[in-house]
PDB file of N, CA and C in Angstrom:
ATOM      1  N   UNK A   1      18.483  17.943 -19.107  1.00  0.00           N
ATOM      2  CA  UNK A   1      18.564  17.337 -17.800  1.00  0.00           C
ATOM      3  C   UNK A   1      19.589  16.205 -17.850  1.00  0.00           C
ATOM      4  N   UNK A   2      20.224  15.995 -16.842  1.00  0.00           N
ATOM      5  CA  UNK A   2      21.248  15.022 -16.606  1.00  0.00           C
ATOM      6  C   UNK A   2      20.678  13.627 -16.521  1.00  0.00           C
ATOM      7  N   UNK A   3      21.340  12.664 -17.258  1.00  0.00           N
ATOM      8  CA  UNK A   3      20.954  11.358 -17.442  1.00  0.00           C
ATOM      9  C   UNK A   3      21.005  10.662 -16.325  1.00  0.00           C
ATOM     10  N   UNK A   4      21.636  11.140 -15.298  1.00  0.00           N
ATOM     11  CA  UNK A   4      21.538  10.333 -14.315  1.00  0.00           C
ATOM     12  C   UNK A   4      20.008  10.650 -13.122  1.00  0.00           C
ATOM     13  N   UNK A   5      20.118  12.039 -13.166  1.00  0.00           N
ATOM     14  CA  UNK A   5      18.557  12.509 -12.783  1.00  0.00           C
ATOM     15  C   UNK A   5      17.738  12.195 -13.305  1.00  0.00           C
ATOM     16  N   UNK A   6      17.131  12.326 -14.422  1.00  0.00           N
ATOM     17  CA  UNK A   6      16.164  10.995 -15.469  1.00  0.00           C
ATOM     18  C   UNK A   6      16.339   9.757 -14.712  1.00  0.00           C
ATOM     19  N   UNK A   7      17.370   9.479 -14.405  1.00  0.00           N
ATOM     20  CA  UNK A   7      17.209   7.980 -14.237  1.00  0.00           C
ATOM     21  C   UNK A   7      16.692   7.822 -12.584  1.00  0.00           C
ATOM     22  N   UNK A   8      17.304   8.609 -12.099  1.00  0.00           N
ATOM     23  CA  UNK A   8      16.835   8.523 -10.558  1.00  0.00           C
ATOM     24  C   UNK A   8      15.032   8.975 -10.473  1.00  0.00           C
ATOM     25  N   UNK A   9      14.893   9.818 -11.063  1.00  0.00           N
ATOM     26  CA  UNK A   9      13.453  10.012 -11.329  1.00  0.00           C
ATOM     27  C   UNK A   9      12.375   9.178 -11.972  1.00  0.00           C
ATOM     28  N   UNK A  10      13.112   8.221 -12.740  1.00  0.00           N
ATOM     29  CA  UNK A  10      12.495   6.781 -13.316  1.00  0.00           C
ATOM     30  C   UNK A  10      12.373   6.125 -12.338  1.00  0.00           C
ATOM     31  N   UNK A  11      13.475   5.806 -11.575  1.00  0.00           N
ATOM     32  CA  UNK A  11      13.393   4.624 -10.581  1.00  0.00           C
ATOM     33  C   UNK A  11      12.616   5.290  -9.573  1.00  0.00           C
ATOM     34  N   UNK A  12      12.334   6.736  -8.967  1.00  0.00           N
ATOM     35  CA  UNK A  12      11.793   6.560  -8.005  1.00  0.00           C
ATOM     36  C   UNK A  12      10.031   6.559  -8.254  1.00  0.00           C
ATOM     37  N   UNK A  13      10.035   7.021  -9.684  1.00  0.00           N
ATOM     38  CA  UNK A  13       8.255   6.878 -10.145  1.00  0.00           C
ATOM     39  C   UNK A  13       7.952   5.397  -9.889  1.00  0.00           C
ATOM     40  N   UNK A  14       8.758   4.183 -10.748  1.00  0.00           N
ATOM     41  CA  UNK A  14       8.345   3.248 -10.538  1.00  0.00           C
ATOM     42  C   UNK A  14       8.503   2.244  -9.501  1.00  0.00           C
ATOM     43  N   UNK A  15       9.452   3.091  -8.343  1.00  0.00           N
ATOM     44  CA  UNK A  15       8.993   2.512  -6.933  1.00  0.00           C
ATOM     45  C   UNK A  15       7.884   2.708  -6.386  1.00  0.00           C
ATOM     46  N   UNK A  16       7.500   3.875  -6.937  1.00  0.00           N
ATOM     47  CA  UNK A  16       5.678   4.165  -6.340  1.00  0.00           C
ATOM     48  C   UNK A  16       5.032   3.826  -7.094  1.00  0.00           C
ATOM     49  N   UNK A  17       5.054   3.210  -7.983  1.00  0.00           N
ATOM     50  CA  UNK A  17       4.070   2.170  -8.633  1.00  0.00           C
ATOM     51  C   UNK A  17       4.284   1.148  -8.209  1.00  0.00           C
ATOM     52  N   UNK A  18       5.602   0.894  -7.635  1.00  0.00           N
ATOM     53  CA  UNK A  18       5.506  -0.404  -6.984  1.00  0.00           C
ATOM     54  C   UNK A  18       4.939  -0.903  -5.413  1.00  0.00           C
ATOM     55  N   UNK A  19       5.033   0.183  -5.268  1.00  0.00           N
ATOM     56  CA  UNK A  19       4.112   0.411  -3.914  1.00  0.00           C
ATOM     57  C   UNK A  19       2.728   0.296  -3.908  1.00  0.00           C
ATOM     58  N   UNK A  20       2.205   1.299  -5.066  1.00  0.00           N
ATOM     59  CA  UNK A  20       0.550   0.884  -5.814  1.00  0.00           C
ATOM     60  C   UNK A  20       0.491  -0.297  -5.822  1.00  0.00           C
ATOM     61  N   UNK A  21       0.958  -0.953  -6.601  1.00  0.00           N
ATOM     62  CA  UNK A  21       0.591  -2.241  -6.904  1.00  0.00           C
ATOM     63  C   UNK A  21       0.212  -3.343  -5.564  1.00  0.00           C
ATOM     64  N   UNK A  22       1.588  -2.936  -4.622  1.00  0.00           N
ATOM     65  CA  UNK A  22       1.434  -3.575  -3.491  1.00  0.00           C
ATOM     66  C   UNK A  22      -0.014  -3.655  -2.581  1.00  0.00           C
ATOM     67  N   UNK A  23      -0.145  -1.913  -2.873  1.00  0.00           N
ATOM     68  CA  UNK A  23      -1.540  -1.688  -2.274  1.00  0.00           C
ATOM     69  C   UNK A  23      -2.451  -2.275  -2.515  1.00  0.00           C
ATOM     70  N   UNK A  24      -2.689  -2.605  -4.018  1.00  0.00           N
ATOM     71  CA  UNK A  24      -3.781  -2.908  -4.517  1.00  0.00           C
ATOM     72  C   UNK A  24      -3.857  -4.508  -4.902  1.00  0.00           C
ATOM     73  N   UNK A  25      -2.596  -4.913  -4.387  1.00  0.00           N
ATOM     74  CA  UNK A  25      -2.859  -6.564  -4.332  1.00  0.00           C
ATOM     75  C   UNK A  25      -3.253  -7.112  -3.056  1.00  0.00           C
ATOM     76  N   UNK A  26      -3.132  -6.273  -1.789  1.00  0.00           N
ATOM     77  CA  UNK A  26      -3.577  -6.201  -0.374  1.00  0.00           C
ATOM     78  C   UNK A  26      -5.078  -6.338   0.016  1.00  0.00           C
ATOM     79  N   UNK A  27      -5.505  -5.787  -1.050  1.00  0.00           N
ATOM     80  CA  UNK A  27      -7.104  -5.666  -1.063  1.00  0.00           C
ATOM     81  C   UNK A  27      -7.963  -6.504  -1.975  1.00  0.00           C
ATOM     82  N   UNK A  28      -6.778  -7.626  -2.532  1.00  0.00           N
ATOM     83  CA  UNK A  28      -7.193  -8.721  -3.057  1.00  0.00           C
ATOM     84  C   UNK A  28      -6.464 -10.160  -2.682  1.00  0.00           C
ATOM     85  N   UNK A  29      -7.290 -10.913  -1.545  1.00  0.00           N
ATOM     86  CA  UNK A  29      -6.646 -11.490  -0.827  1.00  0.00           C
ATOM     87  C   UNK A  29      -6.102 -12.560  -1.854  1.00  0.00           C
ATOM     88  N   UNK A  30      -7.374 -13.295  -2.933  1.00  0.00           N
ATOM     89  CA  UNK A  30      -6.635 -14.256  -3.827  1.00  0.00           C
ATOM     90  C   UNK A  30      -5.282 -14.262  -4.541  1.00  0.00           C
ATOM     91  N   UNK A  31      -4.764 -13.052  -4.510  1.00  0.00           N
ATOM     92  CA  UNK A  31      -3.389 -13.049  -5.246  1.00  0.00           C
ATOM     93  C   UNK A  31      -2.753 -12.334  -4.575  1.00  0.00           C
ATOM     94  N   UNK A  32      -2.504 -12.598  -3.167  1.00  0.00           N
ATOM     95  CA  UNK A  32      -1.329 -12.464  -2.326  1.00  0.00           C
ATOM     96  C   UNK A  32      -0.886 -13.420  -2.164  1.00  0.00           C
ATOM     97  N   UNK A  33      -0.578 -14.822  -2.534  1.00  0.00           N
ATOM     98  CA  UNK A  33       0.329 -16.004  -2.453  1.00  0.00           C
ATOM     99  C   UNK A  33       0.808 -15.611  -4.100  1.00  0.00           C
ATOM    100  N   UNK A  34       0.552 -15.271  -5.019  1.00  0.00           N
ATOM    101  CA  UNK A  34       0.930 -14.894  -6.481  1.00  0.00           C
ATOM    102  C   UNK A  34       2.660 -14.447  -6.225  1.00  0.00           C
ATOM    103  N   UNK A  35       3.678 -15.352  -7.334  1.00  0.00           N
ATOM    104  CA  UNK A  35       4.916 -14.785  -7.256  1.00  0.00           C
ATOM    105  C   UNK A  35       5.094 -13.446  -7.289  1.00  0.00           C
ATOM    106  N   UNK A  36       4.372 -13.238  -8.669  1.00  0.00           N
ATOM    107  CA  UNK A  36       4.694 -11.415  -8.653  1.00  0.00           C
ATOM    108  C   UNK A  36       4.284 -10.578  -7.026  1.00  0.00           C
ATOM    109  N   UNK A  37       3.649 -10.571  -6.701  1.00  0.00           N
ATOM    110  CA  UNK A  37       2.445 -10.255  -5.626  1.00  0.00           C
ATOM    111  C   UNK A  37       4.152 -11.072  -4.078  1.00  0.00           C
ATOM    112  N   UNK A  38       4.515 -11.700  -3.840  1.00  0.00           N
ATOM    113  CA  UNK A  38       5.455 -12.339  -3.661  1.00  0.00           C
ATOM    114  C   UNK A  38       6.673 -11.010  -3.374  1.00  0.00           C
ATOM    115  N   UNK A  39       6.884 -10.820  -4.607  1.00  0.00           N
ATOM    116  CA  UNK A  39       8.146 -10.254  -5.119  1.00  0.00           C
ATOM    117  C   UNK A  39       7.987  -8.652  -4.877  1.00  0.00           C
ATOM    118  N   UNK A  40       7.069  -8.275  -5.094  1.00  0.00           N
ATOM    119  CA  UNK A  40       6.510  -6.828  -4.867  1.00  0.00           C
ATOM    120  C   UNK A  40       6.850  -6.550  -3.356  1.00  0.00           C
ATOM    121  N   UNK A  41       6.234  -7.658  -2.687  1.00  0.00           N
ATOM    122  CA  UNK A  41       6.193  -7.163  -1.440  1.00  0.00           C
ATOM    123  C   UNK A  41       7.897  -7.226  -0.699  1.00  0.00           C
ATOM    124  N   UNK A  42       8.560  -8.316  -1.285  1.00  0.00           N
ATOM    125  CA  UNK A  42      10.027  -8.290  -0.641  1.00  0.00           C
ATOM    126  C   UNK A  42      10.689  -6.921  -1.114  1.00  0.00           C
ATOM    127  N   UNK A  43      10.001  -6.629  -2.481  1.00  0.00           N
ATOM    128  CA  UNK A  43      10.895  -5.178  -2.842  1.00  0.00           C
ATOM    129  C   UNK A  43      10.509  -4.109  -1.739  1.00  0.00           C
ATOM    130  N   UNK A  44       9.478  -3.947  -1.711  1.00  0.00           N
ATOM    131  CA  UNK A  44       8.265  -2.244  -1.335  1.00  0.00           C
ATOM    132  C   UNK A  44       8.441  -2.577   0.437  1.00  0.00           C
ATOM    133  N   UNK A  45       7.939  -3.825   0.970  1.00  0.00           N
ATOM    134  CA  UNK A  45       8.149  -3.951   2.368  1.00  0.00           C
ATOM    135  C   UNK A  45       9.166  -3.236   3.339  1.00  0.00           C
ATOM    136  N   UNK A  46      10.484  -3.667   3.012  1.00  0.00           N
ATOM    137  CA  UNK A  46      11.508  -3.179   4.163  1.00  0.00           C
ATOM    138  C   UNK A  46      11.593  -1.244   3.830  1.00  0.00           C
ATOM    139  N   UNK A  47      11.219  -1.057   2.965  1.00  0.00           N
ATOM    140  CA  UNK A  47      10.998   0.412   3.099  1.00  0.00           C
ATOM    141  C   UNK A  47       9.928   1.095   3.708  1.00  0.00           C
ATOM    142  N   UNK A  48       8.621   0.272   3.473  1.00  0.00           N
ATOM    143  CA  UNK A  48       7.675   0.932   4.125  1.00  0.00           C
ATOM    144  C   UNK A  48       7.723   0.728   5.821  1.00  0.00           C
ATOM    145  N   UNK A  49       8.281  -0.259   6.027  1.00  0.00           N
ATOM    146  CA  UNK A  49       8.639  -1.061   7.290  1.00  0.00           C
ATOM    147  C   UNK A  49       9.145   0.284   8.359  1.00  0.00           C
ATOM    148  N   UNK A  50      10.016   1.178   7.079  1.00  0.00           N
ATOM    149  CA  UNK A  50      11.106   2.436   8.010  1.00  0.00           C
ATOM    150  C   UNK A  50      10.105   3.071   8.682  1.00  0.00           C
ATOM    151  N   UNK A  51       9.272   3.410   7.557  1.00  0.00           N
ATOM    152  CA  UNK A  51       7.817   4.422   8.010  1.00  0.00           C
ATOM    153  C   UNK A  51       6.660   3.992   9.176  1.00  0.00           C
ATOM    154  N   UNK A  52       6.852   2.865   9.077  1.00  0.00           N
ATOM    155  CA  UNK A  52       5.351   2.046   9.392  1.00  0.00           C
ATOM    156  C   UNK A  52       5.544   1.997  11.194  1.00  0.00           C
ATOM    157  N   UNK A  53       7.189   2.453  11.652  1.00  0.00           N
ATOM    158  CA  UNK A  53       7.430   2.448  12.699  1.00  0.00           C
ATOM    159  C   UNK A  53       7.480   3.748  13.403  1.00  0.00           C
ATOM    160  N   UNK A  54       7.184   4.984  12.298  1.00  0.00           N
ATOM    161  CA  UNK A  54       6.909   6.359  12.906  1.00  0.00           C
ATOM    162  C   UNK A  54       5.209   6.777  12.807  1.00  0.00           C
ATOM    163  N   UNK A  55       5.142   6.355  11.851  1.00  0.00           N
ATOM    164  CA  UNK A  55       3.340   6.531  11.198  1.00  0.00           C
ATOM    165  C   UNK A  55       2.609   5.734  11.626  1.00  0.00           C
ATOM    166  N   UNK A  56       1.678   5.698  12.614  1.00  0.00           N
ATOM    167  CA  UNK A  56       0.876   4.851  13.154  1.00  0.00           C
ATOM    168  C   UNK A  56      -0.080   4.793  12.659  1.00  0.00           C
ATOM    169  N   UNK A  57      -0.932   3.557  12.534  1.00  0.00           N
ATOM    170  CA  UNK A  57      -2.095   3.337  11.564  1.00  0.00           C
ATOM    171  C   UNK A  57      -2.926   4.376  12.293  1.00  0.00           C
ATOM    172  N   UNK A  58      -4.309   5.021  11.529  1.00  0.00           N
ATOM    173  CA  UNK A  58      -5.320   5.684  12.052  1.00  0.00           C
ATOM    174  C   UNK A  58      -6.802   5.362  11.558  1.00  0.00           C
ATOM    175  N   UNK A  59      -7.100   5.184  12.647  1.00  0.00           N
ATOM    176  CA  UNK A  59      -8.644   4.442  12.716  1.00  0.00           C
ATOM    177  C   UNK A  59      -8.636   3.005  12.036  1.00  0.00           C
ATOM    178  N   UNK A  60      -7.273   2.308  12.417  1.00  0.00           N
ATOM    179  CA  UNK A  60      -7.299   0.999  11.343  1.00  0.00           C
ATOM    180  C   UNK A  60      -6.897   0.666  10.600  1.00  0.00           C
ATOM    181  N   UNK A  61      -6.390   1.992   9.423  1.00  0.00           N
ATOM    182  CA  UNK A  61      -5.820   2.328   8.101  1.00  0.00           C
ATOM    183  C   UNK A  61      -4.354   2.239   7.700  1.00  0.00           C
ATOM    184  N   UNK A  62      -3.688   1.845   7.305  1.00  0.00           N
ATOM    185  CA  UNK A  62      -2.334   1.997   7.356  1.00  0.00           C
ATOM    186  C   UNK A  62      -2.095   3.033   6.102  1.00  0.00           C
ATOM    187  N   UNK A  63      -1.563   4.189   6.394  1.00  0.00           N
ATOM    188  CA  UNK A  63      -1.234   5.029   5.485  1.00  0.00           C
ATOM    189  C   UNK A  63      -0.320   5.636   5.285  1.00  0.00           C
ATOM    190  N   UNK A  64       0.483   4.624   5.567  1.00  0.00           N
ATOM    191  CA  UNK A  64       1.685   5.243   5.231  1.00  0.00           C
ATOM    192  C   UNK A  64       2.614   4.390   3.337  1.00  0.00           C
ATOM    193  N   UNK A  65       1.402   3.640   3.163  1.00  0.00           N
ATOM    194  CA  UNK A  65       1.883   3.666   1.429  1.00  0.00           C
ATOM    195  C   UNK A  65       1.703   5.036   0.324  1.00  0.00           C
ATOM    196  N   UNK A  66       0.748   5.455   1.309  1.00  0.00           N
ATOM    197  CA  UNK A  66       0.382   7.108   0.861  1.00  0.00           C
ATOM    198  C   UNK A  66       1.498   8.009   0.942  1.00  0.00           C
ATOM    199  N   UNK A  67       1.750   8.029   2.353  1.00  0.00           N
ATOM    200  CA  UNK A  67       2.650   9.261   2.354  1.00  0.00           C
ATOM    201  C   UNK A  67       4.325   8.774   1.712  1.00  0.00           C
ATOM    202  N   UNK A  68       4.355   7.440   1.991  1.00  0.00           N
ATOM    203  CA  UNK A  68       5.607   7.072   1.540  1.00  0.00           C
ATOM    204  C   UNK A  68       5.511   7.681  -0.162  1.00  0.00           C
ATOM    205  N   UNK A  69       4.437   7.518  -1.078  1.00  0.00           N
ATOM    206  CA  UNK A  69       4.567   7.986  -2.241  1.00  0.00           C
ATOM    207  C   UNK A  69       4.436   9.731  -2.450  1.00  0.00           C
ATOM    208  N   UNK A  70       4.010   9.949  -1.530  1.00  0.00           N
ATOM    209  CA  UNK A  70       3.817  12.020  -1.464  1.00  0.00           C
ATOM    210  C   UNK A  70       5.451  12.141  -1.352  1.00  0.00           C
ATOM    211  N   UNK A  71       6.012  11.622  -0.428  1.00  0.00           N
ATOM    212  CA  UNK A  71       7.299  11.545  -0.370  1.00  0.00           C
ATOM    213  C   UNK A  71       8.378  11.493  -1.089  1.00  0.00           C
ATOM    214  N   UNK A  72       8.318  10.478  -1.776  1.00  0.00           N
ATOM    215  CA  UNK A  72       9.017   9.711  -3.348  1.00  0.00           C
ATOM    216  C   UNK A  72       8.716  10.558  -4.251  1.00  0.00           C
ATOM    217  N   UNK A  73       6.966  10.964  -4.341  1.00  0.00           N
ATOM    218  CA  UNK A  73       6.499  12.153  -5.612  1.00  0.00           C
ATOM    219  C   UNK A  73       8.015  13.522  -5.226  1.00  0.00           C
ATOM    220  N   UNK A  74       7.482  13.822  -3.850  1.00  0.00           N
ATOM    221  CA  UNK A  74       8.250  15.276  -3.613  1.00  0.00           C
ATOM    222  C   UNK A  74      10.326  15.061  -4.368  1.00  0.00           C
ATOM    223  N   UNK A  75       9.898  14.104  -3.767  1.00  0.00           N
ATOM    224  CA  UNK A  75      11.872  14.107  -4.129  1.00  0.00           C
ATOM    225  C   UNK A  75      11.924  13.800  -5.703  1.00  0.00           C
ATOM    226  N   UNK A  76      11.123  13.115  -6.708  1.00  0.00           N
ATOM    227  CA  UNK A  76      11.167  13.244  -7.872  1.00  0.00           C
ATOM    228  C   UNK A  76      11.008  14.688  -8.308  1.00  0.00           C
ATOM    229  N   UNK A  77      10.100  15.459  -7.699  1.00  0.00           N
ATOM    230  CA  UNK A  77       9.650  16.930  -8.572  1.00  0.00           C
ATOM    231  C   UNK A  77      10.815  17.595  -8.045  1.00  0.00           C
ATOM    232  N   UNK A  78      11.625  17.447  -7.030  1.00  0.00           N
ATOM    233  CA  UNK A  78      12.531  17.989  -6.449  1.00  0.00           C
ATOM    234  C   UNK A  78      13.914  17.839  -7.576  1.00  0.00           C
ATOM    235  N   UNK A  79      13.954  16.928  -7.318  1.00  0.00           N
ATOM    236  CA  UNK A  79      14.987  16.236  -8.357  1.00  0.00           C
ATOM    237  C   UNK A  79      15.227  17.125 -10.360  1.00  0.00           C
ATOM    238  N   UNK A  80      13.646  17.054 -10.320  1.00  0.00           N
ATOM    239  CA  UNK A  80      13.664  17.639 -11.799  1.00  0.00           C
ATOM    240  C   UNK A  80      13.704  18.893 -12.074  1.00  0.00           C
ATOM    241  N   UNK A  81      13.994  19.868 -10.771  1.00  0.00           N
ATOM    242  CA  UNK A  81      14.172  20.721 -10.653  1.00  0.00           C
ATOM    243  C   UNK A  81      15.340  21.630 -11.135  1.00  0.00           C
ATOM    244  N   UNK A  82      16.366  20.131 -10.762  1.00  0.00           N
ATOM    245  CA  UNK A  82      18.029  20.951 -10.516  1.00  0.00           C
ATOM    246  C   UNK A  82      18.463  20.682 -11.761  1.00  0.00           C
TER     247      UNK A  82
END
């Protein structure tokens, strides 16, 4: 496989971990003033932001950190394809 596909497939796994993370610091209010927690969100935000304006929350939920990563998953398995 081409080193540059590896690499695009690195970066886009650990944008969806960076998105996880985001998630899961959301649901812990004490360490959302946290730098890291901070920094996560300036990264992961203006992307989910694209989505968050077609995907409307449902029943309350915002889920589009979900699909944004089904998304990211698809274009990685896509990616490792070629």
């Amino acid at each position: 496989m081409n080193m540059l596909i590896s690499l695009a497939i690195w970066l886009l796994n650990a944008y969806s971990l960076m998105i996880l993370a985001c998630v899961i610091l959301s649901w812990l209010p004490e360490l959302q003033n946290n730098k890291i927690a901070k920094i996560l969100s300036r990264i992961v935000d203006p992307f989910l932001a694209i989505f968050r304006g077609i995907i409307p929350p449902i029943g309350g939920w915002d889920l589009t950190p979900m699909i944004v990563m089904g998304l990211l998953h698809l274009a990685a398995t896509g990616l490792s394809r070629l």
